[in-house]
PDB file of N, CA and C in Angstrom:
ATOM      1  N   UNK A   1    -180.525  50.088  35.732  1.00  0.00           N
ATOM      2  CA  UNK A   1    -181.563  49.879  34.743  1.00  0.00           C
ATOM      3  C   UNK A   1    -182.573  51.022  34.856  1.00  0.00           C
ATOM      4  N   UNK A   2    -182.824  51.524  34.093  1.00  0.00           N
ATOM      5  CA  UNK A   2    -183.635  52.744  33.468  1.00  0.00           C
ATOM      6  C   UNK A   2    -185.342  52.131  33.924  1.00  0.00           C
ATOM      7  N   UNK A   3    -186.186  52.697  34.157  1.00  0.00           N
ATOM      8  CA  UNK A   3    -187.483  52.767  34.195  1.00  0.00           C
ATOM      9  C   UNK A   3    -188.109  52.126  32.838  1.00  0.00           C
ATOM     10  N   UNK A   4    -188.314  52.716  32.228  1.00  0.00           N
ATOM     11  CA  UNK A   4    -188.590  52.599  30.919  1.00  0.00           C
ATOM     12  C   UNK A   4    -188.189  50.964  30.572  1.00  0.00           C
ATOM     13  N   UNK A   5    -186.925  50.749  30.835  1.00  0.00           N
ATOM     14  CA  UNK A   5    -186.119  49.117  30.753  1.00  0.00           C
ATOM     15  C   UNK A   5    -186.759  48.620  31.709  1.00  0.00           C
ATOM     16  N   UNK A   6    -187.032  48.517  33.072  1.00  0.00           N
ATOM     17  CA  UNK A   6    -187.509  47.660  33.334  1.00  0.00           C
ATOM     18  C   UNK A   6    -188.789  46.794  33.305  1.00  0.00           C
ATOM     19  N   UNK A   7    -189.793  48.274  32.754  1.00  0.00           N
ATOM     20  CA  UNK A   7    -190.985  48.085  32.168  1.00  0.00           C
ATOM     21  C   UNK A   7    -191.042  47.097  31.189  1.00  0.00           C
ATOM     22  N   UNK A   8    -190.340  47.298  29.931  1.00  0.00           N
ATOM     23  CA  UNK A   8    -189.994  46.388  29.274  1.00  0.00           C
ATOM     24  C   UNK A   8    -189.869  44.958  29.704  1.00  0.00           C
ATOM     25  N   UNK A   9    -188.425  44.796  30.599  1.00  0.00           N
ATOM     26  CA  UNK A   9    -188.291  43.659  30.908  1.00  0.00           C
ATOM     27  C   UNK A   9    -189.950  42.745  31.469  1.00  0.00           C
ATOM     28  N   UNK A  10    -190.534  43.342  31.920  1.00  0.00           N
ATOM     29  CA  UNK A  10    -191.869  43.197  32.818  1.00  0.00           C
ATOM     30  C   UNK A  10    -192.903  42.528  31.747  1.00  0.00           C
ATOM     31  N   UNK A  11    -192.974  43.093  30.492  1.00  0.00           N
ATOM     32  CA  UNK A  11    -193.338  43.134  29.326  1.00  0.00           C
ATOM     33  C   UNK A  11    -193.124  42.215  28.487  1.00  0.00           C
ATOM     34  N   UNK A  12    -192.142  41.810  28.655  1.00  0.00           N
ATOM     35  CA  UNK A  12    -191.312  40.508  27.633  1.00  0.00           C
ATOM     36  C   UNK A  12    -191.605  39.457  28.906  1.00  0.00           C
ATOM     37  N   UNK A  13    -191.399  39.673  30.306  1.00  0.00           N
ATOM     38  CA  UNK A  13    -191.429  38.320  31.444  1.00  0.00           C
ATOM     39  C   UNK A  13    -193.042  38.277  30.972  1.00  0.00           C
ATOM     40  N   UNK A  14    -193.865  38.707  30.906  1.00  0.00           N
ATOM     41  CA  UNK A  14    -195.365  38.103  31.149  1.00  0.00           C
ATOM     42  C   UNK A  14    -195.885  38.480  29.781  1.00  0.00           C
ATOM     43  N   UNK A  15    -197.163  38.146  29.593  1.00  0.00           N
ATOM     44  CA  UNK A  15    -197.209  38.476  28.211  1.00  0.00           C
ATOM     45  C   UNK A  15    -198.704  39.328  27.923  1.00  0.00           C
ATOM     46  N   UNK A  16    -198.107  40.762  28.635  1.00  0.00           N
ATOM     47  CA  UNK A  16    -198.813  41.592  28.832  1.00  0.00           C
ATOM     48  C   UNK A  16    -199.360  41.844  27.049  1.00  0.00           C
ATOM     49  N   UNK A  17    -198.512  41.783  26.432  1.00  0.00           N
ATOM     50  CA  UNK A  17    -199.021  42.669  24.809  1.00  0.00           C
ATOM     51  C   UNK A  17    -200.288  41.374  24.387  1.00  0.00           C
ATOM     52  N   UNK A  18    -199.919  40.339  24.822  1.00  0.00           N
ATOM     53  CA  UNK A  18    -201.433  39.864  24.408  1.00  0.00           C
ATOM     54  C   UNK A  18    -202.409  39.916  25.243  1.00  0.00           C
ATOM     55  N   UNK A  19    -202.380  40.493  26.201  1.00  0.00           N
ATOM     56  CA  UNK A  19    -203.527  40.894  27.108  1.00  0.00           C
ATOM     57  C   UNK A  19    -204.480  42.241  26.599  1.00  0.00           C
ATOM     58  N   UNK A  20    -203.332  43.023  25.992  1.00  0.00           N
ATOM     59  CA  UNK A  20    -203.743  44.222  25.405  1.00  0.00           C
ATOM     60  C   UNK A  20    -204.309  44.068  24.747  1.00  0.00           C
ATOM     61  N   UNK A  21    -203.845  42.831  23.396  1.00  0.00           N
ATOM     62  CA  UNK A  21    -204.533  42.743  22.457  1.00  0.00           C
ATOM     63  C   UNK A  21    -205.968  42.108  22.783  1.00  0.00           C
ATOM     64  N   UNK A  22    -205.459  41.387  23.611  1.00  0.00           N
ATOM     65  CA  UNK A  22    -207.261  40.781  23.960  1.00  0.00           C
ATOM     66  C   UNK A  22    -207.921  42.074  24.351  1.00  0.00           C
ATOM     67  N   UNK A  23    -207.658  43.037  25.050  1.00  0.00           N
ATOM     68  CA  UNK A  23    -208.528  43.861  25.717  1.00  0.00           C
ATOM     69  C   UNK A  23    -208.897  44.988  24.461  1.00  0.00           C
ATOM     70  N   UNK A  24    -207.990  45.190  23.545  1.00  0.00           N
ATOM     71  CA  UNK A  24    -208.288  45.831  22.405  1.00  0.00           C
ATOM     72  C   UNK A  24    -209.894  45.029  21.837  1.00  0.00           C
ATOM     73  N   UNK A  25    -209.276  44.008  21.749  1.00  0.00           N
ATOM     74  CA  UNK A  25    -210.416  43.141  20.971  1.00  0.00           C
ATOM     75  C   UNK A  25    -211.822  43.207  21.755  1.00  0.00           C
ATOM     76  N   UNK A  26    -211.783  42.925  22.954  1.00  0.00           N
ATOM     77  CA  UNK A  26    -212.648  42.790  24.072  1.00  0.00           C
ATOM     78  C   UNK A  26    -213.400  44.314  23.855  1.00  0.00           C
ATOM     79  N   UNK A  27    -213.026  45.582  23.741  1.00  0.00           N
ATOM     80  CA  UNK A  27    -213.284  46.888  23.815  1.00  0.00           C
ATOM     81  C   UNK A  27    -213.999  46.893  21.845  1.00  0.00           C
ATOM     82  N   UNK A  28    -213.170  46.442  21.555  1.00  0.00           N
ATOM     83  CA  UNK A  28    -213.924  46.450  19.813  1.00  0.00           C
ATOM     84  C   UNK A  28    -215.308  45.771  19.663  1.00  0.00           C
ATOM     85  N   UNK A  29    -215.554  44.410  20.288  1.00  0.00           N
ATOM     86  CA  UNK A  29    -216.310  43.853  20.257  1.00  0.00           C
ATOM     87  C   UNK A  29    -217.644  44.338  21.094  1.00  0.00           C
ATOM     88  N   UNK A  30    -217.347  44.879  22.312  1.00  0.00           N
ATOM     89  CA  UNK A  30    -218.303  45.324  23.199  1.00  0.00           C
ATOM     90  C   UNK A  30    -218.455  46.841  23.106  1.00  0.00           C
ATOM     91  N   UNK A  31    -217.819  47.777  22.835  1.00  0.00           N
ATOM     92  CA  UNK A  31    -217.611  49.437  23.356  1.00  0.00           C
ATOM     93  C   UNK A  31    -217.531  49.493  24.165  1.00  0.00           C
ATOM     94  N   UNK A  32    -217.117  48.870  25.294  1.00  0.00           N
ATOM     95  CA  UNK A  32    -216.845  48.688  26.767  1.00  0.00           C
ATOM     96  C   UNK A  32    -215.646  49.526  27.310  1.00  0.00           C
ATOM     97  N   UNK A  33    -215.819  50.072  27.929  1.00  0.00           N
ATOM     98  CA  UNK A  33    -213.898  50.541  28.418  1.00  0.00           C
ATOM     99  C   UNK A  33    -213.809  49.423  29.545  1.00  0.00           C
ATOM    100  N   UNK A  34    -212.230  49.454  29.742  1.00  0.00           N
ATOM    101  CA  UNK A  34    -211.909  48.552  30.806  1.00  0.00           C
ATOM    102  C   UNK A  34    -211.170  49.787  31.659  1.00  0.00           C
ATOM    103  N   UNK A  35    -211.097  48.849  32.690  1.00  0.00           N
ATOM    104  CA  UNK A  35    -210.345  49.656  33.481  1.00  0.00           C
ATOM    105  C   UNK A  35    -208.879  49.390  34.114  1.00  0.00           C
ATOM    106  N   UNK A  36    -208.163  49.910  34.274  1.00  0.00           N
ATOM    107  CA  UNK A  36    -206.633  49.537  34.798  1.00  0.00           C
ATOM    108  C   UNK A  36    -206.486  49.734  36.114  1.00  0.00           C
ATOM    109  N   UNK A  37    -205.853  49.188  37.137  1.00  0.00           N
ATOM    110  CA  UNK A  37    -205.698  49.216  38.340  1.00  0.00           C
ATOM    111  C   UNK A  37    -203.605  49.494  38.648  1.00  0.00           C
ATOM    112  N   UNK A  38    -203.120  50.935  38.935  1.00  0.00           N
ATOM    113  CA  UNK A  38    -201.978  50.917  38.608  1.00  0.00           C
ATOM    114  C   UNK A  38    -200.922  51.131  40.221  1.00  0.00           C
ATOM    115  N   UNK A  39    -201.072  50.054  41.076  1.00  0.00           N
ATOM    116  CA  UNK A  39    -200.279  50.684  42.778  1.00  0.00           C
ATOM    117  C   UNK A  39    -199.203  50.912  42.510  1.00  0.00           C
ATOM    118  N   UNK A  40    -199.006  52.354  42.601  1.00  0.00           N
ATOM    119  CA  UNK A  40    -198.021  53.077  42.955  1.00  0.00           C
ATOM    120  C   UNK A  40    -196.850  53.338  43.930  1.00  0.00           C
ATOM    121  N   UNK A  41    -195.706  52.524  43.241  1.00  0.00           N
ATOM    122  CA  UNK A  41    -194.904  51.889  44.495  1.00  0.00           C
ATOM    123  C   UNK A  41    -193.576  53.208  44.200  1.00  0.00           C
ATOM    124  N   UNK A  42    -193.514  53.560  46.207  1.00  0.00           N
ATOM    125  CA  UNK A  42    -192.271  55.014  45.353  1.00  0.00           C
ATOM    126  C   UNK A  42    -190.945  54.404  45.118  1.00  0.00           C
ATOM    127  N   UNK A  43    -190.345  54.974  44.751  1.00  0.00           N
ATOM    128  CA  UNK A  43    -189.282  55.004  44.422  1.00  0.00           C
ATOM    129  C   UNK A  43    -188.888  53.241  43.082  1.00  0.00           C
ATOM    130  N   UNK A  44    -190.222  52.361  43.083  1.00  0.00           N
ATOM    131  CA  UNK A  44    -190.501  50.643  42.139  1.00  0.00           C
ATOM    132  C   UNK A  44    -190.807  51.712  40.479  1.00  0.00           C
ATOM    133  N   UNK A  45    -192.026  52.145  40.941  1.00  0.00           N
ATOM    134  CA  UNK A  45    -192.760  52.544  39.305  1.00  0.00           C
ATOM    135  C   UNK A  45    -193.747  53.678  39.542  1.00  0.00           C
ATOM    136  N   UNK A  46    -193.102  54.833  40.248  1.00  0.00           N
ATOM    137  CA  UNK A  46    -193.918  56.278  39.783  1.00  0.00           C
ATOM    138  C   UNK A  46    -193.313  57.593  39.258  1.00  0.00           C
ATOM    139  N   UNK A  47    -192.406  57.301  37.954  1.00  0.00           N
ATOM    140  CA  UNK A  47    -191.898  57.749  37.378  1.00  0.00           C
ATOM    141  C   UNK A  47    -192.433  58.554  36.163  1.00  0.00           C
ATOM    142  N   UNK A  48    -192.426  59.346  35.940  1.00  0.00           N
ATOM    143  CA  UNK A  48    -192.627  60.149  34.343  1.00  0.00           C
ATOM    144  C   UNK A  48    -192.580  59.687  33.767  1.00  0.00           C
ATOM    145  N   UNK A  49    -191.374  58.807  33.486  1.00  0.00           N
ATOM    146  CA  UNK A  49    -191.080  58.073  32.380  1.00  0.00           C
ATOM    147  C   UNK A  49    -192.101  56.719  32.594  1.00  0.00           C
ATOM    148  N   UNK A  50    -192.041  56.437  33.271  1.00  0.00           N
ATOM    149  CA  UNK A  50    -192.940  55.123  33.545  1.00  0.00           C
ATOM    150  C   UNK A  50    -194.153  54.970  33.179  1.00  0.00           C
ATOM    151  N   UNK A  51    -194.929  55.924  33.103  1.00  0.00           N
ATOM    152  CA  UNK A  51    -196.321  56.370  33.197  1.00  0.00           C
ATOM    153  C   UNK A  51    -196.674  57.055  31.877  1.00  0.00           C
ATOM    154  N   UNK A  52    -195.609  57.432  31.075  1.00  0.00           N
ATOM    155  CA  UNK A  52    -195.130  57.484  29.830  1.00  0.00           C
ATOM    156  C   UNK A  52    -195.487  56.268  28.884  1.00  0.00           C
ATOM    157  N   UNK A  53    -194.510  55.329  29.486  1.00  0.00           N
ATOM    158  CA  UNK A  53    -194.182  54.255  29.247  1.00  0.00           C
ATOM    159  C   UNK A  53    -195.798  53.425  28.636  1.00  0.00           C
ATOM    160  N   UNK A  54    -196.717  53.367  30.038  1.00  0.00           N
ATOM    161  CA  UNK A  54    -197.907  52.993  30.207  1.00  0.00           C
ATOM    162  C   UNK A  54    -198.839  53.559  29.061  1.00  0.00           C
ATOM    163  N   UNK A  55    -198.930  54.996  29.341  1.00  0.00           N
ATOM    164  CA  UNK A  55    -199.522  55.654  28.233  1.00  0.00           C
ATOM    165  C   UNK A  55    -199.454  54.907  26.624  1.00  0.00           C
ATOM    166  N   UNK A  56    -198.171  54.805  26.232  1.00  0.00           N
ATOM    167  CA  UNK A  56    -197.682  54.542  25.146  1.00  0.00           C
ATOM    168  C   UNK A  56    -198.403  53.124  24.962  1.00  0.00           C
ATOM    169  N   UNK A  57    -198.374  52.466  25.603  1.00  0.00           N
ATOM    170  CA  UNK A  57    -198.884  50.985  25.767  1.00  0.00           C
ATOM    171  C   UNK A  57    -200.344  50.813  25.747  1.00  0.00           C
ATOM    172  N   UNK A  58    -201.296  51.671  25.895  1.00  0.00           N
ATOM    173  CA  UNK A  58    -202.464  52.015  26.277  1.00  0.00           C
ATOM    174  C   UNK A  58    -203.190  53.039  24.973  1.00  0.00           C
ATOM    175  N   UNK A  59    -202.372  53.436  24.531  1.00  0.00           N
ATOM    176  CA  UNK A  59    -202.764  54.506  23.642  1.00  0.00           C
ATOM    177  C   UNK A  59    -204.167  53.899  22.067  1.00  0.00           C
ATOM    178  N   UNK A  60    -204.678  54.892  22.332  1.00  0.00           N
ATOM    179  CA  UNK A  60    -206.003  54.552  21.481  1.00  0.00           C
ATOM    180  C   UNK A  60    -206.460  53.597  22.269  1.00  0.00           C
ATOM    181  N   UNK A  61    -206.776  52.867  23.222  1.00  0.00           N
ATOM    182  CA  UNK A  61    -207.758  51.674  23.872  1.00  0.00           C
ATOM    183  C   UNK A  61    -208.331  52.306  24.853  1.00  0.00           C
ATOM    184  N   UNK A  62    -209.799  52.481  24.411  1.00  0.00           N
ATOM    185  CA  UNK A  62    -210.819  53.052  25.308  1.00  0.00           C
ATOM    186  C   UNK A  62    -210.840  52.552  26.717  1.00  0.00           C
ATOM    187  N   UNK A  63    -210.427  52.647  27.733  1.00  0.00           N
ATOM    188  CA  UNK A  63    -209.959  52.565  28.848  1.00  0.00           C
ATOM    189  C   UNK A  63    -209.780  53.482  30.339  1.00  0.00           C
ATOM    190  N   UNK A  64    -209.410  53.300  31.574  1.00  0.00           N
ATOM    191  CA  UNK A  64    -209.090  54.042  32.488  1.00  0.00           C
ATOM    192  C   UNK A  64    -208.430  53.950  33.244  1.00  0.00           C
ATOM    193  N   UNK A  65    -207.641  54.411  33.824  1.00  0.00           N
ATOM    194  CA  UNK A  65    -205.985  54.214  34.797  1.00  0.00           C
ATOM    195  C   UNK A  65    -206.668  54.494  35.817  1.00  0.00           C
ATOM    196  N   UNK A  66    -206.585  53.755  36.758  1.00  0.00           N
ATOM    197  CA  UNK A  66    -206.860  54.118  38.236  1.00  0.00           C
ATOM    198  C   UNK A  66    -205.495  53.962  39.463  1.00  0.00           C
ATOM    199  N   UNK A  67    -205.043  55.490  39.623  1.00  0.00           N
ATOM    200  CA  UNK A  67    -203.505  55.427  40.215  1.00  0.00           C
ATOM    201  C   UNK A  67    -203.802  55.290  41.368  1.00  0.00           C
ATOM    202  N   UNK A  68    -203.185  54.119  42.337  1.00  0.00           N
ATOM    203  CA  UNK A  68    -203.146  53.981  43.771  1.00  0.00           C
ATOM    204  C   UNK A  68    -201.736  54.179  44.461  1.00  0.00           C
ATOM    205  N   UNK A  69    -201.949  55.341  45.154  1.00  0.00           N
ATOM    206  CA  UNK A  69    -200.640  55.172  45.796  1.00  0.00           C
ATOM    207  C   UNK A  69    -200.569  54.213  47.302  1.00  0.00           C
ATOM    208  N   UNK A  70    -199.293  53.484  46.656  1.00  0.00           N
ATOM    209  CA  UNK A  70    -199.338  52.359  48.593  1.00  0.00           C
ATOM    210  C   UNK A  70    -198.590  53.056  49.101  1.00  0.00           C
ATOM    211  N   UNK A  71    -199.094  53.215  50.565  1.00  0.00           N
ATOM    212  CA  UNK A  71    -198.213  53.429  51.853  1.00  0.00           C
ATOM    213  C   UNK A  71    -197.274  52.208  52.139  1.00  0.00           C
ATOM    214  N   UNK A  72    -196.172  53.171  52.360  1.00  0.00           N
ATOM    215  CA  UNK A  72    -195.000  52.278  52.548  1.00  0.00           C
ATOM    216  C   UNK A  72    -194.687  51.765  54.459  1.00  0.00           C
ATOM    217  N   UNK A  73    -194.977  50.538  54.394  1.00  0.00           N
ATOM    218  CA  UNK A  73    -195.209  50.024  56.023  1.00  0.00           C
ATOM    219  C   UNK A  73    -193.843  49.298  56.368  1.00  0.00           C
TER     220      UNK A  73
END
């Protein structure tokens, strides 16, 4: 399974697009940016494509990605 696909799958399991939309709404209503919190798991989801992926999902919503990379223990 492709990056990009599993994002998806992730996407359809929870119901991230209405979160967006709330946070769209939430950002319309206030001018507020929100902020994103994104742990960076290697080899799970720090992909090009992935972060791509995110972008695309994020795009136009006044906002901020905050990339954490976890140490792997």
């Amino acid at each position: 399974m492709t990056a990009a696909r599993r994002l998806e799958v992730e996407l359809e399991r929870w119901p991230l697009r209405e979160l967006i939309n709330a946070c769209r709404y939430y950002v319309d209503k206030t001018g507020r940016r929100i902020s994103f919190e994104w742990a960076l798991i290697q080899g799970e989801n720090d992909t090009l494509e992935q972060a791509h992926a995110l972008g695309k999902l994020l795009k136009g919503l006044l906002c901020h990605v905050n990339l954490i990379p976890l140490n792997p223990t």
